[in-house]
N, C-alpha and C. Protein backbone atom coordinates (compact mmCIF):
# COMPACT_ATOMS: atom_id res chain seq x y z
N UNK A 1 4.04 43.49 2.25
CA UNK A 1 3.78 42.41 1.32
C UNK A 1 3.08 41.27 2.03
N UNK A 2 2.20 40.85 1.52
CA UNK A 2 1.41 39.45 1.88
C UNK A 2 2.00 38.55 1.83
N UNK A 3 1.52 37.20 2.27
CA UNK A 3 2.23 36.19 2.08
C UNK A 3 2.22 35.55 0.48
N UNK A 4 1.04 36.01 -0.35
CA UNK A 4 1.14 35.04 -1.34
C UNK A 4 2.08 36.09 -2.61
N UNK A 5 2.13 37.44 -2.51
CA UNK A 5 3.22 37.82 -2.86
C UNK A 5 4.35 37.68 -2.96
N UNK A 6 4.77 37.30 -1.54
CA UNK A 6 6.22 36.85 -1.37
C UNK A 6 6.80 35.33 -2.01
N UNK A 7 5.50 34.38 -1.72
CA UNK A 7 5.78 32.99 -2.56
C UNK A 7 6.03 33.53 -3.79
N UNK A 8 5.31 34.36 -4.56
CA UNK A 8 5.12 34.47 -6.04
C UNK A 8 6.25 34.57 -6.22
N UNK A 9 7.16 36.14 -5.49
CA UNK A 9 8.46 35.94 -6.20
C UNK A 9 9.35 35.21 -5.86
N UNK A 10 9.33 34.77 -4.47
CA UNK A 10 10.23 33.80 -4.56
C UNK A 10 10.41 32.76 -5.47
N UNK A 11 9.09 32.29 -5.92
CA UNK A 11 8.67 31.37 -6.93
C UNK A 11 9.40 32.12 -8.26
N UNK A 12 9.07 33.44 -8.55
CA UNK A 12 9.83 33.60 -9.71
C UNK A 12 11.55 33.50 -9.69
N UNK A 13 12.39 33.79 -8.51
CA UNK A 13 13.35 33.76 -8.49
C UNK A 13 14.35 32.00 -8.86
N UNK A 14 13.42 31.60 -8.08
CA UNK A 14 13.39 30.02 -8.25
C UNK A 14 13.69 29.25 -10.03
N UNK A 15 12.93 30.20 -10.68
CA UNK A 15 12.61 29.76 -12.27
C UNK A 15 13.89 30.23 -12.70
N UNK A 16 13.60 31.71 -12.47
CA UNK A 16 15.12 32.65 -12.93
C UNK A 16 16.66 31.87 -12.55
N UNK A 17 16.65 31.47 -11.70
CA UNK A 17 17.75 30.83 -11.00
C UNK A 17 18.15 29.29 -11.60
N UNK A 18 17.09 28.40 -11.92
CA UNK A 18 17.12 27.30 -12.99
C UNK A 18 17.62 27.78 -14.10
N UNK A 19 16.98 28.84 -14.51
CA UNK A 19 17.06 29.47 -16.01
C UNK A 19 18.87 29.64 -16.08
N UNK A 20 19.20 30.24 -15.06
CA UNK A 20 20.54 30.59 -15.69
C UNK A 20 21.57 29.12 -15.26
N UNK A 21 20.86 28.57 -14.43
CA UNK A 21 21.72 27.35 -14.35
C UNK A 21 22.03 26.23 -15.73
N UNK A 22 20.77 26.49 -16.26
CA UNK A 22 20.60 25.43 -17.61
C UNK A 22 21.44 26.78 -18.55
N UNK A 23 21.78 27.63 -18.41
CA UNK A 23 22.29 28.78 -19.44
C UNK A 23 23.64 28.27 -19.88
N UNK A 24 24.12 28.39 -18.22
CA UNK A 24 25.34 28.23 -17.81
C UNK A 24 26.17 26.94 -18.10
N UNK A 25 25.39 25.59 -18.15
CA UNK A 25 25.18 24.76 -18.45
C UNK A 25 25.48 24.48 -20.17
N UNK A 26 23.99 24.55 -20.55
CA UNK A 26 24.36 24.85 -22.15
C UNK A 26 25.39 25.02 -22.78
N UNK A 27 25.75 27.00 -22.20
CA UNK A 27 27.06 27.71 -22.67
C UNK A 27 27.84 26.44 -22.49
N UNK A 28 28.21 25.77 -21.38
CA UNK A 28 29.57 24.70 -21.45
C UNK A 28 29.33 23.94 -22.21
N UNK A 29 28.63 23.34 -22.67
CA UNK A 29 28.68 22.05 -23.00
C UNK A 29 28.01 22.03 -24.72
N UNK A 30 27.37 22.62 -25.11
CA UNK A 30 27.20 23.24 -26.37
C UNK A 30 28.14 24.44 -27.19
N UNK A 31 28.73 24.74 -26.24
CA UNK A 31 29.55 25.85 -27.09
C UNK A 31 31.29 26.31 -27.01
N UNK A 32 31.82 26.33 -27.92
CA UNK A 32 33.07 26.65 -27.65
C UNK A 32 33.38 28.26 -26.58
N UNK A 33 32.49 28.15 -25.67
CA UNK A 33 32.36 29.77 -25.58
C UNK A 33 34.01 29.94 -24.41
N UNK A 34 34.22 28.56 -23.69
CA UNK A 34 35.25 28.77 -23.26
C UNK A 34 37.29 28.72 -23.41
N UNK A 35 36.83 28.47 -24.79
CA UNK A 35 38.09 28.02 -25.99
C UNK A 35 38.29 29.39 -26.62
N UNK A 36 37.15 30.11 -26.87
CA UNK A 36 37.11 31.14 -27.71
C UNK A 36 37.74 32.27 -27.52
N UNK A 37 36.75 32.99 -25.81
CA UNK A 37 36.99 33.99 -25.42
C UNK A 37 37.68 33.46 -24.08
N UNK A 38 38.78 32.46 -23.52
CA UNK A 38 39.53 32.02 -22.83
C UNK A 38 39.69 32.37 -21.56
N UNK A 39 39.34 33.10 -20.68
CA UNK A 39 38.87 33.09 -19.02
C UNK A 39 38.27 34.14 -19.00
N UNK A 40 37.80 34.96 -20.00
CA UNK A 40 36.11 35.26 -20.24
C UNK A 40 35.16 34.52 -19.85
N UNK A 41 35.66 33.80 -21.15
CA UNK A 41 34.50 32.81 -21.26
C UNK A 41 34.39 31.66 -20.10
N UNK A 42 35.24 31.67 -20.40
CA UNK A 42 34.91 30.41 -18.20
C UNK A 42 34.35 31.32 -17.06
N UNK A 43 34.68 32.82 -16.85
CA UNK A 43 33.85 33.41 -15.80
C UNK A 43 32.38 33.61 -16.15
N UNK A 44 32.14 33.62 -17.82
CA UNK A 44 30.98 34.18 -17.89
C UNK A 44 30.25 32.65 -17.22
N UNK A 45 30.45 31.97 -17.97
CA UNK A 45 30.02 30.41 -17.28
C UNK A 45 29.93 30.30 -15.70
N UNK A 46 30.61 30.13 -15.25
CA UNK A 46 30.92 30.38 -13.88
C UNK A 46 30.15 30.90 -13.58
N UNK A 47 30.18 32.48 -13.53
CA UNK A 47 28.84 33.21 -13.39
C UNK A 47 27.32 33.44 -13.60
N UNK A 48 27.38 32.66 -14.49
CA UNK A 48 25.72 32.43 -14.83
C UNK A 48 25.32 31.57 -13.53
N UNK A 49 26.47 30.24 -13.77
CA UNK A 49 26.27 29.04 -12.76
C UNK A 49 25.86 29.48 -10.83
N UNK A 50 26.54 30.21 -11.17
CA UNK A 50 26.74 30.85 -9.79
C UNK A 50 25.54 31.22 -9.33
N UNK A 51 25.37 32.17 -10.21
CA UNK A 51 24.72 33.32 -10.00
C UNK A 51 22.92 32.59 -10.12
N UNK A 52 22.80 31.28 -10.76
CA UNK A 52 21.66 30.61 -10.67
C UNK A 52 21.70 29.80 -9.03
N UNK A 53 22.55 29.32 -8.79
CA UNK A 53 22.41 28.65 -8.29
C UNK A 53 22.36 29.23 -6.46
N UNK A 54 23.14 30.47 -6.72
CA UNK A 54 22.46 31.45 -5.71
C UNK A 54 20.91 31.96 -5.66
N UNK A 55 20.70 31.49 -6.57
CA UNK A 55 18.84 32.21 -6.86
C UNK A 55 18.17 30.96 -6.24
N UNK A 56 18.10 30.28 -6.33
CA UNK A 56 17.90 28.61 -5.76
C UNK A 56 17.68 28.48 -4.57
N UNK A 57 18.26 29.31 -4.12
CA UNK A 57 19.21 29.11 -2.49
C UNK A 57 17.36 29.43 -1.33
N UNK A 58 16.96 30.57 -1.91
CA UNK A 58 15.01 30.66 -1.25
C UNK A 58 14.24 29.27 -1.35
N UNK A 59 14.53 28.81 -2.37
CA UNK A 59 13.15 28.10 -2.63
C UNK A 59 13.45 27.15 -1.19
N UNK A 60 14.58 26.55 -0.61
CA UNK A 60 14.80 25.47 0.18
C UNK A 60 14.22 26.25 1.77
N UNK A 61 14.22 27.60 1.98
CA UNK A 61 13.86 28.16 3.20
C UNK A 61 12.06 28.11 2.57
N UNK A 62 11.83 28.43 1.67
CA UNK A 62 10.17 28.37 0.93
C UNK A 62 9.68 26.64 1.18
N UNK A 63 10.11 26.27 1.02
CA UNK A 63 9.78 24.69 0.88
C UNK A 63 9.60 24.00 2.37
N UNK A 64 10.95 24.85 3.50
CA UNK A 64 10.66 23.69 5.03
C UNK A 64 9.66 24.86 5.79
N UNK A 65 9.44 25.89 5.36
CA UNK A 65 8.26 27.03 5.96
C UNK A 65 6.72 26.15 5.30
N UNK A 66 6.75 25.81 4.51
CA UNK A 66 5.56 25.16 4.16
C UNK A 66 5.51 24.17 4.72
N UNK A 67 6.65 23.12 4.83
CA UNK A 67 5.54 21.96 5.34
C UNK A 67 5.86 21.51 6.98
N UNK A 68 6.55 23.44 7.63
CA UNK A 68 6.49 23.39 8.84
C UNK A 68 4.96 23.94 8.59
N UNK A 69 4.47 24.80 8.44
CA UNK A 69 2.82 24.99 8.28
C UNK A 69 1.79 23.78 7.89
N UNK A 70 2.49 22.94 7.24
CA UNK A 70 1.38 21.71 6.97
C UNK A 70 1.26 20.88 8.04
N UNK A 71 2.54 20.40 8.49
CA UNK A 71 2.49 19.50 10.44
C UNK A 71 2.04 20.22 10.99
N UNK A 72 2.05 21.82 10.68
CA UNK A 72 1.51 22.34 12.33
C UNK A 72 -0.36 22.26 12.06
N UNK A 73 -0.83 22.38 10.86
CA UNK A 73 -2.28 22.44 10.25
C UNK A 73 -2.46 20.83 10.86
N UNK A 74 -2.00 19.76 10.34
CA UNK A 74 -2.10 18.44 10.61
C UNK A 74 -2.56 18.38 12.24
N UNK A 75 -1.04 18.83 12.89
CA UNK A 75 -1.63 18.69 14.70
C UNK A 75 -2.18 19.26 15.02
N UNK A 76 -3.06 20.51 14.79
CA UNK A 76 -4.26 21.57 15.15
C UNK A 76 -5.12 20.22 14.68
N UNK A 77 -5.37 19.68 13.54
CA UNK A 77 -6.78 19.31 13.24
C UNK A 77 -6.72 17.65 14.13
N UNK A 78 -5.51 17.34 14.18
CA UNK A 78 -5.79 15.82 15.26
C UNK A 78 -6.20 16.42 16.52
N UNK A 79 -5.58 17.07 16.85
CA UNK A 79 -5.73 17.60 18.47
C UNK A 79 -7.35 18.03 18.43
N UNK A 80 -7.93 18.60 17.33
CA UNK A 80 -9.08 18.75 17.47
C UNK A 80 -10.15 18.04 17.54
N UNK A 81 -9.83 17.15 16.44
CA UNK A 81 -10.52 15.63 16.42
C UNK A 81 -10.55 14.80 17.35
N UNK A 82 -9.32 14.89 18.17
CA UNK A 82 -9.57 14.12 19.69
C UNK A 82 -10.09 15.03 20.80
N UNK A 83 -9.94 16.51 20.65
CA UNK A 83 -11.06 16.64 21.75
C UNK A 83 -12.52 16.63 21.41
N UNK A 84 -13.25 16.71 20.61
CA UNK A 84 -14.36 16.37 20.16
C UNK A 84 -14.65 14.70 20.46
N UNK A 85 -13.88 13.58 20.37
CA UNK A 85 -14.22 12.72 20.25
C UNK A 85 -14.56 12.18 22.18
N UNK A 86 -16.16 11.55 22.12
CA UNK A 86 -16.06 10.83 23.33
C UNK A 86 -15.43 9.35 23.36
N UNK A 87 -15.15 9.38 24.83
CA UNK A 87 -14.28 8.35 25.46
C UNK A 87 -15.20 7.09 25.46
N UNK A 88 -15.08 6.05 25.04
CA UNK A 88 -15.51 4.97 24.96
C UNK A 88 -15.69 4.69 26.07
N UNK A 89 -16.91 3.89 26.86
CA UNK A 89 -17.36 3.23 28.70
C UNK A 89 -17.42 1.76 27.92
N UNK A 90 -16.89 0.93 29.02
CA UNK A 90 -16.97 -0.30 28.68
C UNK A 90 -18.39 -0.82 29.41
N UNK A 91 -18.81 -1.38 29.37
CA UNK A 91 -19.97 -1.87 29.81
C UNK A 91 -19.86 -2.59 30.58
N UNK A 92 -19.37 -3.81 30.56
CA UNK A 92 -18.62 -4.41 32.09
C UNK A 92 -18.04 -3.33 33.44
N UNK A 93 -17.34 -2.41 32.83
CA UNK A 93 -16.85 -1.30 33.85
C UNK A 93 -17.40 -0.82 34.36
N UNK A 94 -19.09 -0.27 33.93
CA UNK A 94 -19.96 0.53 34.32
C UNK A 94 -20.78 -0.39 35.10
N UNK A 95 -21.01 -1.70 34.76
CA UNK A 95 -22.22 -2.35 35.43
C UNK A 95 -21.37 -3.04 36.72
N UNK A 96 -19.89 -2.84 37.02
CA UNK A 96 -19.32 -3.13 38.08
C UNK A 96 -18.71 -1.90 39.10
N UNK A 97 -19.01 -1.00 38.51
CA UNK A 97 -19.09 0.37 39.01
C UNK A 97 -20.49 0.68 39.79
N UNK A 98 -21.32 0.11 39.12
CA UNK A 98 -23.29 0.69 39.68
C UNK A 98 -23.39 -0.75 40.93
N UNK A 99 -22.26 -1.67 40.74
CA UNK A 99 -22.58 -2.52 41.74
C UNK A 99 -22.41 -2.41 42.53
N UNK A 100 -20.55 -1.50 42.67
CA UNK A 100 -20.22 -1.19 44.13
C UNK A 100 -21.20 -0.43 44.79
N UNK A 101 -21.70 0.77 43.73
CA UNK A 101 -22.79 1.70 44.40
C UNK A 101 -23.49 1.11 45.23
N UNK A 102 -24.43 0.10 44.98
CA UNK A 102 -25.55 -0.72 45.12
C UNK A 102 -25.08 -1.37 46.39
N UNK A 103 -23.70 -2.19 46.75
CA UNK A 103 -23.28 -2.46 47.86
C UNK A 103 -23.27 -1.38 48.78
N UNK A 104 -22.28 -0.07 48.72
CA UNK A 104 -22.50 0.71 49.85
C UNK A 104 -23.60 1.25 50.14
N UNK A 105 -24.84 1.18 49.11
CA UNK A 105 -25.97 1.53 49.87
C UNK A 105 -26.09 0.79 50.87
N UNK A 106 -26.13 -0.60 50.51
CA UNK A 106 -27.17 -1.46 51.84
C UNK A 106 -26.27 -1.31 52.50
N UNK A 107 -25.25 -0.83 52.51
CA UNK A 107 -24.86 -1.46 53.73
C UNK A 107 -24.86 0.00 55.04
């Protein structure tokens, strides 16, 4: 599997995993579902909850893999940008540099 495969599903698992969290959710709080069918109905809850919120659990290893790849893209392209870049000569430095020259000649 490629890499943009693997985002995809992780990405789908991610949705799926919301999905049953808001299910799970819902079921409580919209519905008598745990009055009804009485520790049924609280495991099924439970379980949705769970069971989303275990799906969840990728996206946070998906998320610090990316923007360990984005700092590392960032310091490749500074590091590059500073070796390309020349070093600034001060001009005073240089014309007191060509002087010493100029002394140890004559002498």
């Amino acid at each position: 599997m490629n890499e943009n495969t693997t985002k995809t599903i992780i990405y789908l698992l991610m949705v799926l995993g919301a999905l049953l969290v808001m299910a799970g959710v819902g079921l409580a709080l919209l519905t008598d579902i745990y009055l009804d069918n009485g520790v049924d109905g609280v495991w099924l809850i439970a379980g949705l909850i769970a069971t989303g919120l275990f799906l969840l659990l990728p996206t946070k290893l998906l998320l610090t893999v990316q923007l360990m790849q984005k700092n590392d893209a960032r310091r490749i392209h500074k590091q590059a940008r500073l070796a390309t870049r020349k070093p600034k000569v001060d001009a005073s430095r240089t014309q007191h540099i060509n002087q010493k020259e100029n002394y140890h000649d004559q002498l």
